[in-house]
C-alpha atoms as a PDB file:
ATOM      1  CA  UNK A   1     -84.025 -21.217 -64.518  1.00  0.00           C
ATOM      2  CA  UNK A   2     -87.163 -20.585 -66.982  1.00  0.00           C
ATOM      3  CA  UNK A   3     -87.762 -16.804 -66.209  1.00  0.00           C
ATOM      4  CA  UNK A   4     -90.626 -17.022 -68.696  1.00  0.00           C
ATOM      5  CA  UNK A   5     -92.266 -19.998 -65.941  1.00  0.00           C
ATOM      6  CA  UNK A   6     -95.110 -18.506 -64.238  1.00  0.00           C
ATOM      7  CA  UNK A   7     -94.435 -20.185 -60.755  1.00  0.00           C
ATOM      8  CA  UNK A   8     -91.490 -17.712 -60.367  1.00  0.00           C
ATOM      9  CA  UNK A   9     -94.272 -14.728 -60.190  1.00  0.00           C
ATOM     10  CA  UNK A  10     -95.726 -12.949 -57.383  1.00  0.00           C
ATOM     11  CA  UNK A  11     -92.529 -13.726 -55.160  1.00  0.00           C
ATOM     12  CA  UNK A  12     -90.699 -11.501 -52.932  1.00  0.00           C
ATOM     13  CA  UNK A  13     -88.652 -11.145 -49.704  1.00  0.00           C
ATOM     14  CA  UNK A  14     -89.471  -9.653 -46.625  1.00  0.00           C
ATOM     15  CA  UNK A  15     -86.552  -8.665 -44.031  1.00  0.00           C
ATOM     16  CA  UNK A  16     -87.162  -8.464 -40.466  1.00  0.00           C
ATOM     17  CA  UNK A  17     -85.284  -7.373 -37.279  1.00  0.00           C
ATOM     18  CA  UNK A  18     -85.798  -8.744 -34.103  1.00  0.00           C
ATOM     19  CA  UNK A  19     -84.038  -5.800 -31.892  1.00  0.00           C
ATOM     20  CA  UNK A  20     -83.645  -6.669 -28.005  1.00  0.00           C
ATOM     21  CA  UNK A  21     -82.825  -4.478 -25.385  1.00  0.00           C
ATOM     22  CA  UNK A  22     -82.277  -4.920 -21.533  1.00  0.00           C
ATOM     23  CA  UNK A  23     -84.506  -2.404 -19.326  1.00  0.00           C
ATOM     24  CA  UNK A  24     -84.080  -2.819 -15.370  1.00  0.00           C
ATOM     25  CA  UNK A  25     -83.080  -6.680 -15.484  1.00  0.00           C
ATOM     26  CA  UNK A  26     -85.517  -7.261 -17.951  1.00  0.00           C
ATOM     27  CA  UNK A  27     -85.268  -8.552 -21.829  1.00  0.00           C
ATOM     28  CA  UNK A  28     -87.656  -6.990 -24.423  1.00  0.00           C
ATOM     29  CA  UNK A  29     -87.939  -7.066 -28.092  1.00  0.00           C
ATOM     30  CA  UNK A  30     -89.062  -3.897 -30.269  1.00  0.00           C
ATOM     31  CA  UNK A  31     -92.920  -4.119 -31.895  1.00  0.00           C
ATOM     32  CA  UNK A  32     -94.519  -1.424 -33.666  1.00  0.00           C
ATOM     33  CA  UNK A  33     -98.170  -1.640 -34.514  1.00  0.00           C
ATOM     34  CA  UNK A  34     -99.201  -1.312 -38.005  1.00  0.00           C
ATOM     35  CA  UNK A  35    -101.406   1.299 -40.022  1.00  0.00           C
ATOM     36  CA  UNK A  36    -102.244  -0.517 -42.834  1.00  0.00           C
ATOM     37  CA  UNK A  37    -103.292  -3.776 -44.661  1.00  0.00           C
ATOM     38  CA  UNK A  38    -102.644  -6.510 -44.375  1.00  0.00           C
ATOM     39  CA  UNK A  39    -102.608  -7.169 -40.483  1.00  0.00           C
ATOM     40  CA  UNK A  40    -103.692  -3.777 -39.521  1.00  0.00           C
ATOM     41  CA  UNK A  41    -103.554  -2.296 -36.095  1.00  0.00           C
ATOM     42  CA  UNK A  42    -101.903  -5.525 -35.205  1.00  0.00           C
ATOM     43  CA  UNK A  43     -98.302  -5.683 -33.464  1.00  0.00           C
ATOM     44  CA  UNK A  44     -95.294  -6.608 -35.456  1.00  0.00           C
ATOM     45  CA  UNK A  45     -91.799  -6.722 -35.827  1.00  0.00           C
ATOM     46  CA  UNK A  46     -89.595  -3.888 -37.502  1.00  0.00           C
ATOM     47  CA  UNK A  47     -89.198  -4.727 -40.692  1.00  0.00           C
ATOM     48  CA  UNK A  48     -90.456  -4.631 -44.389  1.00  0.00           C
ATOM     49  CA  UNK A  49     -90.280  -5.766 -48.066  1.00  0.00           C
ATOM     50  CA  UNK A  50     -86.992  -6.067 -49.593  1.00  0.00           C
ATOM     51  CA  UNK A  51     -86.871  -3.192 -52.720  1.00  0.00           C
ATOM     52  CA  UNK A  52     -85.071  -5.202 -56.250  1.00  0.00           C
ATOM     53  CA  UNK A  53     -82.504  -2.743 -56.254  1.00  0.00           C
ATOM     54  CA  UNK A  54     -81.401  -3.450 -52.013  1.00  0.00           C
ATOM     55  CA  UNK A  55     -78.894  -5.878 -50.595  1.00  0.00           C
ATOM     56  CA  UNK A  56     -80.514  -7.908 -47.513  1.00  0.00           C
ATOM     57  CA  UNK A  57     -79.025  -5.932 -44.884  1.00  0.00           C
ATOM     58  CA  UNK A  58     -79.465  -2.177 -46.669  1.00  0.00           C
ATOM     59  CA  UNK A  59     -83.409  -2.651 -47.480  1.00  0.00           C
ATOM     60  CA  UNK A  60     -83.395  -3.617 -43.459  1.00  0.00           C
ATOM     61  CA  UNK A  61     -81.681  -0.692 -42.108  1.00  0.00           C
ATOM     62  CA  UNK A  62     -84.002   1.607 -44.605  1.00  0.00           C
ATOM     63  CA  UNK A  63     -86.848   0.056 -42.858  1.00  0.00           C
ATOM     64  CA  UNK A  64     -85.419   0.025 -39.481  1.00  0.00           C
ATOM     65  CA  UNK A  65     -85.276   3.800 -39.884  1.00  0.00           C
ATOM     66  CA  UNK A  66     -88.521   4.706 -41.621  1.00  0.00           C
ATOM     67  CA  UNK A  67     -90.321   2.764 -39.105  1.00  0.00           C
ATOM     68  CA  UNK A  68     -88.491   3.792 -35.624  1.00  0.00           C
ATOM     69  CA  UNK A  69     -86.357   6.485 -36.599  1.00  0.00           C
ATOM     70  CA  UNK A  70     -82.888   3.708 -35.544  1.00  0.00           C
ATOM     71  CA  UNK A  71     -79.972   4.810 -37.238  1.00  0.00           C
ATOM     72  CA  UNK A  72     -77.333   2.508 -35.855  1.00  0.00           C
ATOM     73  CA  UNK A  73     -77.706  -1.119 -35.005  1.00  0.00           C
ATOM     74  CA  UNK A  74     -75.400  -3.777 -35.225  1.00  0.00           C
ATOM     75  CA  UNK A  75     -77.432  -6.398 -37.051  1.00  0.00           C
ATOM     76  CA  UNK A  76     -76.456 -10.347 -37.069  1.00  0.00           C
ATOM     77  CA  UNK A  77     -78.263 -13.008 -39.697  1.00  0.00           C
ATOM     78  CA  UNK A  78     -80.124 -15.362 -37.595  1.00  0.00           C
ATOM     79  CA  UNK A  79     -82.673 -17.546 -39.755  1.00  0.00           C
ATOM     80  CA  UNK A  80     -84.691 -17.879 -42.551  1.00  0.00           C
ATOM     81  CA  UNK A  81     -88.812 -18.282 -42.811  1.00  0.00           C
ATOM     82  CA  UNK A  82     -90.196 -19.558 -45.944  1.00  0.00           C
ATOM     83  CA  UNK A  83     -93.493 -21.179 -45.802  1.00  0.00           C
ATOM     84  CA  UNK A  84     -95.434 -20.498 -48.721  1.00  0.00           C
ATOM     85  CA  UNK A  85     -98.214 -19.034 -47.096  1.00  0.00           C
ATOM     86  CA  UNK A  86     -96.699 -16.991 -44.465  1.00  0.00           C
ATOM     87  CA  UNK A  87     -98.372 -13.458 -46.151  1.00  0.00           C
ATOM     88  CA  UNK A  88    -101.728 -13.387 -47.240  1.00  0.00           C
ATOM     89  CA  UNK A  89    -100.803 -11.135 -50.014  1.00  0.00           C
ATOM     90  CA  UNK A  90     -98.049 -13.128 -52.008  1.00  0.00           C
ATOM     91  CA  UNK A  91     -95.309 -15.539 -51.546  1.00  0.00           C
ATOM     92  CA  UNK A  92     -93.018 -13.539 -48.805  1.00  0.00           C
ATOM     93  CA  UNK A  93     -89.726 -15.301 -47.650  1.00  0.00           C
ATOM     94  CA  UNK A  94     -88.458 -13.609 -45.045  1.00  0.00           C
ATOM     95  CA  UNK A  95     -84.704 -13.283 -43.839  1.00  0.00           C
ATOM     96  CA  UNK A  96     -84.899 -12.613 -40.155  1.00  0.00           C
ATOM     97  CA  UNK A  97     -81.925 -10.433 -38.209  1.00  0.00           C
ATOM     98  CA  UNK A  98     -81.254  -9.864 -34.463  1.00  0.00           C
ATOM     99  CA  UNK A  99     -79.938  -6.413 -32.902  1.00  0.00           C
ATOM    100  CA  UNK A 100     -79.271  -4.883 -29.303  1.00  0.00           C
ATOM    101  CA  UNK A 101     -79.779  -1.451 -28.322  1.00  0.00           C
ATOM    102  CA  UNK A 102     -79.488   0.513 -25.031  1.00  0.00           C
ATOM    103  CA  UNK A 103     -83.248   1.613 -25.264  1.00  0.00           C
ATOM    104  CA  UNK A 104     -82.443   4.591 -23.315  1.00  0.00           C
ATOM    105  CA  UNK A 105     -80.012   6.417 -25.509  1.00  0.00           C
ATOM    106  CA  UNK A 106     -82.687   6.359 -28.604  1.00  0.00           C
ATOM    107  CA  UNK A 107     -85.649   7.860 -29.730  1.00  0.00           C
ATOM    108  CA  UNK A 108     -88.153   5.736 -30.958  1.00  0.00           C
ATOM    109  CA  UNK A 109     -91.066   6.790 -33.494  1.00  0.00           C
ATOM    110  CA  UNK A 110     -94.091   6.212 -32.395  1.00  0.00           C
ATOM    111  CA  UNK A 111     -96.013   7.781 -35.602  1.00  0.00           C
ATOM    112  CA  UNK A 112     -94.621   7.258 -39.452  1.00  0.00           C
ATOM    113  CA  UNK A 113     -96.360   6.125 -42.482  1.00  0.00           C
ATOM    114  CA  UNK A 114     -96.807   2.867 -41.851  1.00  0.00           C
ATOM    115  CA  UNK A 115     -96.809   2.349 -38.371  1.00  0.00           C
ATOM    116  CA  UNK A 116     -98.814   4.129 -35.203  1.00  0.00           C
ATOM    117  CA  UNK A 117     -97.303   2.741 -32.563  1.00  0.00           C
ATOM    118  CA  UNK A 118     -93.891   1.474 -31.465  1.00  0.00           C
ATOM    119  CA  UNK A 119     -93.387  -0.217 -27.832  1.00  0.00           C
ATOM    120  CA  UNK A 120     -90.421  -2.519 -25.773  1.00  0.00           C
ATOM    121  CA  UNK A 121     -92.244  -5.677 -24.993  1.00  0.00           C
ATOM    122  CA  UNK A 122     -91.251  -8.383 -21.816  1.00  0.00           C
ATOM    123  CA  UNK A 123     -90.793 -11.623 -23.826  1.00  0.00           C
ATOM    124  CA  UNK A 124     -93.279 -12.950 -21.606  1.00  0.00           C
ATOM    125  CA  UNK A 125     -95.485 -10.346 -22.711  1.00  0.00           C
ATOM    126  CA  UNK A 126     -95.919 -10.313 -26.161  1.00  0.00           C
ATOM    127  CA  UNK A 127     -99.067 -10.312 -27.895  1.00  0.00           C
ATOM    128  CA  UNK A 128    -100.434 -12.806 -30.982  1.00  0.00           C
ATOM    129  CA  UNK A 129     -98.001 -10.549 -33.864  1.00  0.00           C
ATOM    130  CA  UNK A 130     -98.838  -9.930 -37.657  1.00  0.00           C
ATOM    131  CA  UNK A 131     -97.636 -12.793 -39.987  1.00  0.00           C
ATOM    132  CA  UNK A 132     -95.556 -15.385 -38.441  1.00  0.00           C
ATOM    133  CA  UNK A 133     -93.185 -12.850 -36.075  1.00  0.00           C
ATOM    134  CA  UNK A 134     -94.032 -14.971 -33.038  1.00  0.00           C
ATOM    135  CA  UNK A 135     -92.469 -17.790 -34.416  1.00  0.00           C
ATOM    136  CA  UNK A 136     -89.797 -15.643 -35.632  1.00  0.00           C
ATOM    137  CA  UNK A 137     -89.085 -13.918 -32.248  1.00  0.00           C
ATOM    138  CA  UNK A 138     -88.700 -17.467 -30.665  1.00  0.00           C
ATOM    139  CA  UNK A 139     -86.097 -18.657 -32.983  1.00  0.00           C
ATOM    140  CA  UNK A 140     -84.587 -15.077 -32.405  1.00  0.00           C
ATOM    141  CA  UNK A 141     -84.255 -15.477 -28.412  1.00  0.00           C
ATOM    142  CA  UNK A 142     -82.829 -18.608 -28.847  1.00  0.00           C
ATOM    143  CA  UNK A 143     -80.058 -17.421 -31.302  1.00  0.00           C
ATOM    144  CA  UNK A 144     -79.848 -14.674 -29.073  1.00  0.00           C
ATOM    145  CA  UNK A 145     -78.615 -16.462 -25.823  1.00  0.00           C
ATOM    146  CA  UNK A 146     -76.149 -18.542 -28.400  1.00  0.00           C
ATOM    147  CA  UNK A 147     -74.453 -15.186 -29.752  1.00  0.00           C
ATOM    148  CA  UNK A 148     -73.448 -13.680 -26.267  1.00  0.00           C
ATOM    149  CA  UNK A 149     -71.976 -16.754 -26.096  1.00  0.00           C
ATOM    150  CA  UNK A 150     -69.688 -16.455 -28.843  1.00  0.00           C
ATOM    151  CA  UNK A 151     -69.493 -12.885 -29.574  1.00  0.00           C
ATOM    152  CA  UNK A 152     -68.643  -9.221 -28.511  1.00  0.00           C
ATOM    153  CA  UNK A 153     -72.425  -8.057 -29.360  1.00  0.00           C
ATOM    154  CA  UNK A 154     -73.683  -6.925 -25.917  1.00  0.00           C
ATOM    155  CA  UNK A 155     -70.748  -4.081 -26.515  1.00  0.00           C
ATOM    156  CA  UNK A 156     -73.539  -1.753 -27.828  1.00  0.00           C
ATOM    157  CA  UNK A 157     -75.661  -1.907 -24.730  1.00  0.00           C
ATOM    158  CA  UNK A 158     -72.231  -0.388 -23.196  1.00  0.00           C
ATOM    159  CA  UNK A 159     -70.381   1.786 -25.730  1.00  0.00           C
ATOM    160  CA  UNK A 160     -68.296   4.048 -23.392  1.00  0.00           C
ATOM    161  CA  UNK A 161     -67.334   0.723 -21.273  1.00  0.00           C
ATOM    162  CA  UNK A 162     -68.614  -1.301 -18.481  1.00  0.00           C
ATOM    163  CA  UNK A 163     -67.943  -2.721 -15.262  1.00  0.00           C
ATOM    164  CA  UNK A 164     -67.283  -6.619 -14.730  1.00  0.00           C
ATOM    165  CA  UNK A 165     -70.501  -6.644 -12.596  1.00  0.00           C
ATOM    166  CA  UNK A 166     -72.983  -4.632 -14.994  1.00  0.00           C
ATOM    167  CA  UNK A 167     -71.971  -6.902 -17.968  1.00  0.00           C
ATOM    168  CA  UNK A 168     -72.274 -10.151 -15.327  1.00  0.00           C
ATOM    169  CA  UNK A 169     -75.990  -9.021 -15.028  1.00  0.00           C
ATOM    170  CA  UNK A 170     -76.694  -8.764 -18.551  1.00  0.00           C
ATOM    171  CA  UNK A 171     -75.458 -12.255 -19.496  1.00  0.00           C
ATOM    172  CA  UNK A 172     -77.442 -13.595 -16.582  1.00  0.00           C
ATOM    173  CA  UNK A 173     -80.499 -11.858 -17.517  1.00  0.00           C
ATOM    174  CA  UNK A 174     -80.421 -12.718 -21.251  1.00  0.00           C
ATOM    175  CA  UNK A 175     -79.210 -17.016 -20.814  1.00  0.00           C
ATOM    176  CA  UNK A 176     -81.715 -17.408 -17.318  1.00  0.00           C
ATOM    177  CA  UNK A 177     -78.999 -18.314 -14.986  1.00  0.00           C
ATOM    178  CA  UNK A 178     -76.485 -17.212 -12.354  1.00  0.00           C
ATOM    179  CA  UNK A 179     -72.794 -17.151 -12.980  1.00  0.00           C
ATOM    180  CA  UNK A 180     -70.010 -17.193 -10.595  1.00  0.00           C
ATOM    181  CA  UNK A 181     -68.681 -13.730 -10.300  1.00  0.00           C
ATOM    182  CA  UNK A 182     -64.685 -14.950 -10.539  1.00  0.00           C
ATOM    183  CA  UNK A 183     -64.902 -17.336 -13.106  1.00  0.00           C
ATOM    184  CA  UNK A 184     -66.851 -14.913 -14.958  1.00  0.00           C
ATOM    185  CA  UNK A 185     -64.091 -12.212 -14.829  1.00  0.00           C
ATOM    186  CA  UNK A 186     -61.714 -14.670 -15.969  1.00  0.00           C
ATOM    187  CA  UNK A 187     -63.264 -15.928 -18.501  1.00  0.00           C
ATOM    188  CA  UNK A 188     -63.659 -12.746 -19.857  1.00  0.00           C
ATOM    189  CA  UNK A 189     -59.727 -11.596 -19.747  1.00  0.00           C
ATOM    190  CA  UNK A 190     -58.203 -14.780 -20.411  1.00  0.00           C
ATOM    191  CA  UNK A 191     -59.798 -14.769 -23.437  1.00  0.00           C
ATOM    192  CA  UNK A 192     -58.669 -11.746 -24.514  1.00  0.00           C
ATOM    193  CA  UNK A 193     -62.323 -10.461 -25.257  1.00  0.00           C
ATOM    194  CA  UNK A 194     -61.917  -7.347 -23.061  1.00  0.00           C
ATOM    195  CA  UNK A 195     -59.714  -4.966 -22.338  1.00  0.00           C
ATOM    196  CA  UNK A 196     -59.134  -2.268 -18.889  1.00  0.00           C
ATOM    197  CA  UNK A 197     -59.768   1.088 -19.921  1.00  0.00           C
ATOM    198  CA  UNK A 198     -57.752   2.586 -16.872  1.00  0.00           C
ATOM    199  CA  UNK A 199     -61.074   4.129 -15.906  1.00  0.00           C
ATOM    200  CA  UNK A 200     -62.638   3.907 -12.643  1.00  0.00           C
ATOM    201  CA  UNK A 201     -66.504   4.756 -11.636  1.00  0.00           C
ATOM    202  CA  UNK A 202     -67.629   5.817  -8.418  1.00  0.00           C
ATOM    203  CA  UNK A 203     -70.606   3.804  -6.959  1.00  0.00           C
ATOM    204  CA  UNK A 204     -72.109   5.261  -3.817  1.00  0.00           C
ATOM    205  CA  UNK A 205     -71.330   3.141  -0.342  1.00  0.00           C
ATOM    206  CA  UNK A 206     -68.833   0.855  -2.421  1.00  0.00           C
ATOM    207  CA  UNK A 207     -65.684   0.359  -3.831  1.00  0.00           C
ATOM    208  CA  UNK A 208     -64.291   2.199  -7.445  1.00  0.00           C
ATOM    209  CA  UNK A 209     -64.801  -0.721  -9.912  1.00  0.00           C
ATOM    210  CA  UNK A 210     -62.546  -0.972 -12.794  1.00  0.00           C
ATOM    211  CA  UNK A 211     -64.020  -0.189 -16.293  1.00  0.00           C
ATOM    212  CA  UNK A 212     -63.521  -2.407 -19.109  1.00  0.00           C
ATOM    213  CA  UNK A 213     -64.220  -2.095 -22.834  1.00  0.00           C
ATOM    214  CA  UNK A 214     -64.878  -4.902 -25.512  1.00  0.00           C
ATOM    215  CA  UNK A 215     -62.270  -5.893 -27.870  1.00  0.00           C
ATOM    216  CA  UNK A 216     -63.021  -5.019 -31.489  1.00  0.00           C
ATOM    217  CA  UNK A 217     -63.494  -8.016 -33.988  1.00  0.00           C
ATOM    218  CA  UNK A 218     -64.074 -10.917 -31.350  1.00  0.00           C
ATOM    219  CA  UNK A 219     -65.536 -13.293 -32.832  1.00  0.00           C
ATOM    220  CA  UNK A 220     -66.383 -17.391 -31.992  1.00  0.00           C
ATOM    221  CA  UNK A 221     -64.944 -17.642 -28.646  1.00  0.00           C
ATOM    222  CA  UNK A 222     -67.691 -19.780 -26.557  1.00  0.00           C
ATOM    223  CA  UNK A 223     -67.251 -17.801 -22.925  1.00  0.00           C
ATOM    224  CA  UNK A 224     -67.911 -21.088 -21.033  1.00  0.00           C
ATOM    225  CA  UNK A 225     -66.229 -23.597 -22.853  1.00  0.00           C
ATOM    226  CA  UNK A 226     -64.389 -25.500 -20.330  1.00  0.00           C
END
């Protein structure tokens, strides 16, 4: 590498979340609407430029919180996006993540520095977004629906535990189809990705359902592998 080379200026990285949540049935994705230049008052997806002194996945979290107040998120690598002239500004490559969030138990800023507005949006419903984070939210669905697949991430939509039937819904919701409700449950156990908490909830006009609880460090198992 020639550092002196002048077509290694004016580069940077941008890093981007895509954070999902599921409201009522429904999936949305998190957009807050920008204050400034360039792309102002225009809807975008949480994230920022990467600082020189930041690993990936700290710079994101730092602008995760200064631009909706998240704390906590579990984040997964999903893609890169590195056409040349993706920002108007400079050459911007960014590093896009995926989260999940129970959108009820958080507070999202609505008002910061750079942003004055923050809203869930229906996938169905989202608007023509800054840069290229439509593009960036499609590849994001789709690696979305192949995670819950192979992972334990939906465990932070249900943190104190869940019931074979909520968790049923969720899956269903986020990959667009039915499953059947046995198969589903044994899936589940015989894979050793969940565990009984000895827990029971009360649901009015039925039965007590069991609760169950995600194992910690699942990772790769494909829930409907035959």
């Amino acid at each position: 590498m020639e550092i002196k080379n002048p077509k290694y200026k004016n580069q940077g990285i941008h890093v981007m979340a895509s954070i999902f949540t599921v409201d009522k049935g429904i999936v949305k994705v998190l957009l807050i609407k920008r204050k400034n230049n360039p792309f102002k008052d225009m809807w975008a997806l949480t994230g920022g430029a990467l600082y020189n002194d930041e690993d990936l996945e700290e710079g994101l979290r730092r602008e995760i919180f200064e631009k909706t107040g998240i704390k906590d998120i579990d984040l997964r690598l999903c893609d890169v996006f590195g056409k040349k002239d993706r920002s108007p500004v400079m050459r911007m490559v960014a590093i896009s993540y995926i989260g999940i969030i129970d959108s009820n138990k958080v507070k999202i800023l609505t008002d910061t520095l750079k942003t004055s507005n923050a809203e869930w949006f229906a996938l169905d419903e989202i608007p023509s977004l800054a840069y290229d984070h439509n593009e960036i939210i499609d590849k994001s669905v789709k690696y979305l629906k192949e995670k819950i697949l192979n992972t334990d991430m939906l465990k932070a939509l249900y943190p104190n535990g869940f019931t074979i039937p909520e968790i049923q819904k969720i899956y269903e919701v986020i990959l667009e189809k039915e499953l059947d409700r046995r198969n589903f449950r044994k899936k589940l156990l015989n894979l050793n990705l969940i565990y009984a908490t000895g827990e029971e909830i009360n649901f009015v006009g039925r039965k007590k359902a069991k609760l169950y609880k995600f194992k910690e460090g699942i990772e790769n198992k494909d829930i409907f592998k035959k």
